[in-house]
Protein backbone atom coordinates (compact mmCIF):
# COMPACT_ATOMS: atom_id res chain seq x y z
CA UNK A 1 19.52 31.18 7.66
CA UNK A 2 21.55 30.97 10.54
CA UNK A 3 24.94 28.63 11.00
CA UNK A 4 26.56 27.71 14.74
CA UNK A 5 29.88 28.96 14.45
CA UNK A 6 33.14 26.83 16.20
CA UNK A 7 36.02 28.61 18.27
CA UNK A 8 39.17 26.92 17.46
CA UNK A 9 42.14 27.63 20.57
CA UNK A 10 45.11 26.50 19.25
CA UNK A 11 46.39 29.48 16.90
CA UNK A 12 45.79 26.79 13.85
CA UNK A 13 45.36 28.87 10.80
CA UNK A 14 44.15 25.53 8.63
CA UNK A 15 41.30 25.22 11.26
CA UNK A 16 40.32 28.62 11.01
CA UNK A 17 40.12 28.28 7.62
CA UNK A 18 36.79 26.22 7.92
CA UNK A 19 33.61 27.57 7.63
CA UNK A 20 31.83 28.86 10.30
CA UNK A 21 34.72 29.02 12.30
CA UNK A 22 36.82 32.28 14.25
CA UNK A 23 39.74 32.21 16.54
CA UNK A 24 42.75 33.85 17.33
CA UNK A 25 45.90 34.01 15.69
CA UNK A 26 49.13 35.31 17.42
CA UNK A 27 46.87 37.69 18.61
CA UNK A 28 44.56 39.04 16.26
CA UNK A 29 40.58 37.84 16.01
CA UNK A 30 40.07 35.66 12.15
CA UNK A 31 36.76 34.33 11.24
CA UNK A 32 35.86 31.76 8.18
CA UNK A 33 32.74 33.04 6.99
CA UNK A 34 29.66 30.38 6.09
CA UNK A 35 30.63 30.47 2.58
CA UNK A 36 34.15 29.60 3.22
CA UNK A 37 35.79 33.05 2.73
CA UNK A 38 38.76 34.36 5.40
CA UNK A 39 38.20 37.23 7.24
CA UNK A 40 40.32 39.41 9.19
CA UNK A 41 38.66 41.45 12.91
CA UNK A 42 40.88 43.81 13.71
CA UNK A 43 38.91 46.61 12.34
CA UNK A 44 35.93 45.43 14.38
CA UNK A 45 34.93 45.12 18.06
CA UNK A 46 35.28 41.68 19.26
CA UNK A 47 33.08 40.76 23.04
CA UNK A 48 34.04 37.15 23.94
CA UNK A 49 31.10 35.38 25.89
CA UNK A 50 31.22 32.62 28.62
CA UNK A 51 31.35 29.61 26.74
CA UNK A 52 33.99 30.51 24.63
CA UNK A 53 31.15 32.14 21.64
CA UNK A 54 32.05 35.85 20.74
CA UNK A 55 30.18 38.61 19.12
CA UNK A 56 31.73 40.58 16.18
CA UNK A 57 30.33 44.12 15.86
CA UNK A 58 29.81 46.11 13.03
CA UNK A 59 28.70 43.64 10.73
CA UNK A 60 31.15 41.38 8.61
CA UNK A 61 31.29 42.39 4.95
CA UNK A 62 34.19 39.89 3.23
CA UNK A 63 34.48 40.19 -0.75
CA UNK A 64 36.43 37.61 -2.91
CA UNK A 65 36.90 36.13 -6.08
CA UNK A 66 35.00 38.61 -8.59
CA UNK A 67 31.04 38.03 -7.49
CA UNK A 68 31.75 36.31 -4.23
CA UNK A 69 30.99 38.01 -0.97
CA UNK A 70 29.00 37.28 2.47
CA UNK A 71 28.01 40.41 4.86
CA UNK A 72 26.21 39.42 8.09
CA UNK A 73 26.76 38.88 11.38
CA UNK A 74 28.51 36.61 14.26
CA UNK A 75 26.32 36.99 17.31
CA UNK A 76 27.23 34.67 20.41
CA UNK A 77 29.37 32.15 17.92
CA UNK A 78 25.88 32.02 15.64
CA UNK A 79 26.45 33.39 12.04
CA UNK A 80 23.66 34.82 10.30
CA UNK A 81 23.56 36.46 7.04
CA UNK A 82 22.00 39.81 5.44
């Protein structure tokens, strides 16, 4: 199942914090994950698209809480799951 993503441009963590969405924050490339869970980019290559969509490459893999996870991918702002 796939889920369009939302940039958010003004460095607000809170709004990054929702899922689907990715931004930057004082520098550094965040995503919220469809399942809500925070993930840091810097280990991964980030291509930013016309439009304002990006592409995250390798895939994401984000653990949480004991038995929570997502791994996927964010292809041209459109999420999409393993």
């Amino acid at each position: 199942m796939a889920m369009t993503g939302k940039r958010i441009d003004n460095d607000d963590v809170a709004l990054i914090n929702t899922s689907g969405a990715y931004g930057m924050l004082k520098g550094e490339w965040y995503a919220c994950t469809p399942n809500g869970l925070f993930a840091g980019l810097k280990n991964h290559t980030v291509t930013a698209h016309e439009g304002g969509t990006i592409t995250v490459s390798p895939s994401i893999l984000v653990r949480g809480r004991p038995e929570e996870s997502w791994h996927g991918f964010l292809e041209k702002g459109v999420w999409r799951e393993c």
